[in-house]
Protein backbone atom coordinates (compact mmCIF):
# COMPACT_ATOMS: atom_id res chain seq x y z
CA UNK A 1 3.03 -13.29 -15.95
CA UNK A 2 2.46 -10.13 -17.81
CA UNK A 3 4.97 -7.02 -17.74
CA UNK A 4 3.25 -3.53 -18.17
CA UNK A 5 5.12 -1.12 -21.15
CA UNK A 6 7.14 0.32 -17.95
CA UNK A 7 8.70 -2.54 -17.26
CA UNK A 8 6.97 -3.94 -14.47
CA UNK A 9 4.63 -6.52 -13.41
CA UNK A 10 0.64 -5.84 -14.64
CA UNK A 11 -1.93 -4.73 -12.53
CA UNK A 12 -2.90 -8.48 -12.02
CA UNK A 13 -1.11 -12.09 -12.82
CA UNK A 14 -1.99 -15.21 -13.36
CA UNK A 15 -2.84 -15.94 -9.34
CA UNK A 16 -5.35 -13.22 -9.47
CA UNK A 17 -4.32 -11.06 -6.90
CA UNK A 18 -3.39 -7.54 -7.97
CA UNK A 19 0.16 -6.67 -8.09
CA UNK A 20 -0.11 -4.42 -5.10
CA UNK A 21 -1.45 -6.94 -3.35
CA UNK A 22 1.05 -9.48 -3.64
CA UNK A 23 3.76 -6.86 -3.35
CA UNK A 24 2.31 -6.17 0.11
CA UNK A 25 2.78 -9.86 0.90
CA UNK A 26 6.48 -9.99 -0.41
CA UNK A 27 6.93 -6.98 1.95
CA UNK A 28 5.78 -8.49 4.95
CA UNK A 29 7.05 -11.89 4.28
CA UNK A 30 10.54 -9.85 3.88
CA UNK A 31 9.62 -7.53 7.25
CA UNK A 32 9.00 -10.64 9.02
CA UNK A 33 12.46 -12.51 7.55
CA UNK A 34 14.43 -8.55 8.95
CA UNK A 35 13.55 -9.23 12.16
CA UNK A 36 14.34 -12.98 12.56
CA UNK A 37 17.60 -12.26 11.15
CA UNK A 38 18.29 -9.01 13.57
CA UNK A 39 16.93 -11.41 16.68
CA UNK A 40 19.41 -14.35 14.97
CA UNK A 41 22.02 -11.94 15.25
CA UNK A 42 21.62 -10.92 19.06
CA UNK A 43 21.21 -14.63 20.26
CA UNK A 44 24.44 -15.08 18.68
CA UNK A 45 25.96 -12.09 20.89
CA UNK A 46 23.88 -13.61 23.78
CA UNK A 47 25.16 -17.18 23.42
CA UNK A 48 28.44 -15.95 23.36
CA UNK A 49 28.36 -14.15 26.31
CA UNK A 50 31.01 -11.75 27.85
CA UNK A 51 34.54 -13.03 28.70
CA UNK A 52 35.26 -13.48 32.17
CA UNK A 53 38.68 -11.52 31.56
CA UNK A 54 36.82 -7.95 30.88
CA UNK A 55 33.47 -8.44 30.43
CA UNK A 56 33.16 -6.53 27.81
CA UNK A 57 33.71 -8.92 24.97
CA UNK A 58 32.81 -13.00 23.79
CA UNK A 59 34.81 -15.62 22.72
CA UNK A 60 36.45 -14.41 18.87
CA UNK A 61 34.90 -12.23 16.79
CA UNK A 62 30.80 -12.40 16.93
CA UNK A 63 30.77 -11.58 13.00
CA UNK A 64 32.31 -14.92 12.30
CA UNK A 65 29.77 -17.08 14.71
CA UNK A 66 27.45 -19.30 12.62
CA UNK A 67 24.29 -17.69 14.32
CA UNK A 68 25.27 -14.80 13.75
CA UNK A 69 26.28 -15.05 9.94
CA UNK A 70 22.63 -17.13 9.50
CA UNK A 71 21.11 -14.10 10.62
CA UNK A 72 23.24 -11.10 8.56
CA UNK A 73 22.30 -13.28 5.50
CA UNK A 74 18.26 -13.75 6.24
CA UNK A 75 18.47 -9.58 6.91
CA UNK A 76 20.15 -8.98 3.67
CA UNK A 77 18.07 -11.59 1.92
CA UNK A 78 14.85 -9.74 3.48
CA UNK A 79 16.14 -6.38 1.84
CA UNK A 80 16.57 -7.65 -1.30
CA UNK A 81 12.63 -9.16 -1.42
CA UNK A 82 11.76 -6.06 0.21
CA UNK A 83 13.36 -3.95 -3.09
CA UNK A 84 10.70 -6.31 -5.09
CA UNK A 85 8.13 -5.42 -3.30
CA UNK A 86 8.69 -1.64 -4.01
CA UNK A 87 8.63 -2.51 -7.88
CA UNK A 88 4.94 -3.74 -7.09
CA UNK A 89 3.33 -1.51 -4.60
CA UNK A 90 3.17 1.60 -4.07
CA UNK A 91 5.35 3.53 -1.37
CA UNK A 92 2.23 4.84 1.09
CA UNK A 93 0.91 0.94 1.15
CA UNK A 94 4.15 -0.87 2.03
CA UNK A 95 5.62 2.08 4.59
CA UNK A 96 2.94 1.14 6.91
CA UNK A 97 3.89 -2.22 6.87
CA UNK A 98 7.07 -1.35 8.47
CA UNK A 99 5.42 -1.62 12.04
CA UNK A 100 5.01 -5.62 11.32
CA UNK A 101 8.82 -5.81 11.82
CA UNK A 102 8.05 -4.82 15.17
CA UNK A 103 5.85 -7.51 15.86
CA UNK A 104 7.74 -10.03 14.55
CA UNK A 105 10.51 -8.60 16.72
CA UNK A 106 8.49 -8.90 19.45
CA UNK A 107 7.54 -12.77 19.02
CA UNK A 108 10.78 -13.72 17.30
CA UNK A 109 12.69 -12.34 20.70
CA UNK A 110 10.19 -13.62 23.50
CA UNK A 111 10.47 -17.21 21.68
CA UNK A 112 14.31 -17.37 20.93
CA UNK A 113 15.69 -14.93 23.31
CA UNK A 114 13.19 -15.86 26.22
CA UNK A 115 12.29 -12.23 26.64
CA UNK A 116 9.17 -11.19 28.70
CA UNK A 117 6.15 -9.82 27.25
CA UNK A 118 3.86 -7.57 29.32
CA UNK A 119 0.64 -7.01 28.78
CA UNK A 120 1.11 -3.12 27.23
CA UNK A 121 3.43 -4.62 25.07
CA UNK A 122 1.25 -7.56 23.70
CA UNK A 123 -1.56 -5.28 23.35
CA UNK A 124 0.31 -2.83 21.49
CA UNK A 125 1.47 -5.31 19.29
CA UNK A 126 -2.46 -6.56 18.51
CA UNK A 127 -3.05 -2.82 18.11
CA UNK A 128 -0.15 -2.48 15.66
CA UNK A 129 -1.65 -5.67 13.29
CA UNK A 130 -4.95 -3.93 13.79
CA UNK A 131 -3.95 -0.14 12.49
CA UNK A 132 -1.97 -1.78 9.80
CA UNK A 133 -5.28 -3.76 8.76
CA UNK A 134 -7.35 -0.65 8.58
CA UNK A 135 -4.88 1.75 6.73
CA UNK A 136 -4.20 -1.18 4.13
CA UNK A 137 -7.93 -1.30 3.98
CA UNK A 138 -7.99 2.15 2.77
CA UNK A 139 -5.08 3.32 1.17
CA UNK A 140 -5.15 4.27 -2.33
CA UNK A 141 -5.31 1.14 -5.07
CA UNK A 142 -3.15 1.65 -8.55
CA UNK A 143 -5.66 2.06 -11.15
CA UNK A 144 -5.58 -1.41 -13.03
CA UNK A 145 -4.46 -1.05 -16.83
């Protein structure tokens, strides 16, 4: 693809999206690979379970379980794609795509972590997708050089 005189991608590659647009993408392929790895992280703490001696702690050190390693690595993988993302979009667009980490959170910990979803929650989270949608819709494009 094409790299603008600032060092960055054009206004538009080779796909034919903008490069906003795809930054956007990157961003909440990388929200949605934060939260799997945060919800990796606690199923390792909940598979390991407290010790019967205090119950305070698991079995060895959690930061050294493979679950939990899996997920520290997919959350600083997700940063890193996330820092791409910035280089493409601009900062109003992608900080409302923060709230899709929540709703990956939210399916990511009722499928592996069998927690409940009621119905406030659920329709928050459709209400969250839905807000996001609309600001996208009409935040501010980068003029195309």
């Amino acid at each position: 693809s094409e790299w603008s005189s600032m060092g960055g991608p054009s206004a538009e590659s080779d796909a034919g999206l903008p490069a906003w647009v795809q930054g956007a993408l990157i961003c909440l392929f990388g929200s949605t690979l934060t939260a799997l790895g945060l919800v990796l992280q606690k199923f390792s703490h909940t598979m390991s379970g407290p010790s019967k001696d205090d119950g305070c702690t698991g079995s060895g050190a959690y930061f050294l379980q493979k679950w939990w390693i899996l997920g520290f690595c997919l959350y600083l993988a997700a940063q890193v794609i996330n820092m791409v993302s910035m280089a493409m979009t601009p900062q109003v667009v992608l900080s409302c795509l923060g709230s899709w980490t929540l709703v990956c959170n939210t399916l990511f910990a009722h499928v592996l972590l069998g927690e409940q979803v009621c119905r406030a929650q659920a329709a928050a989270v459709v209400s969250l997708v839905v807000c996001t949608a609309l600001v996208l819709d009409s935040a501010p494009r980068p003029s195309p050089e």
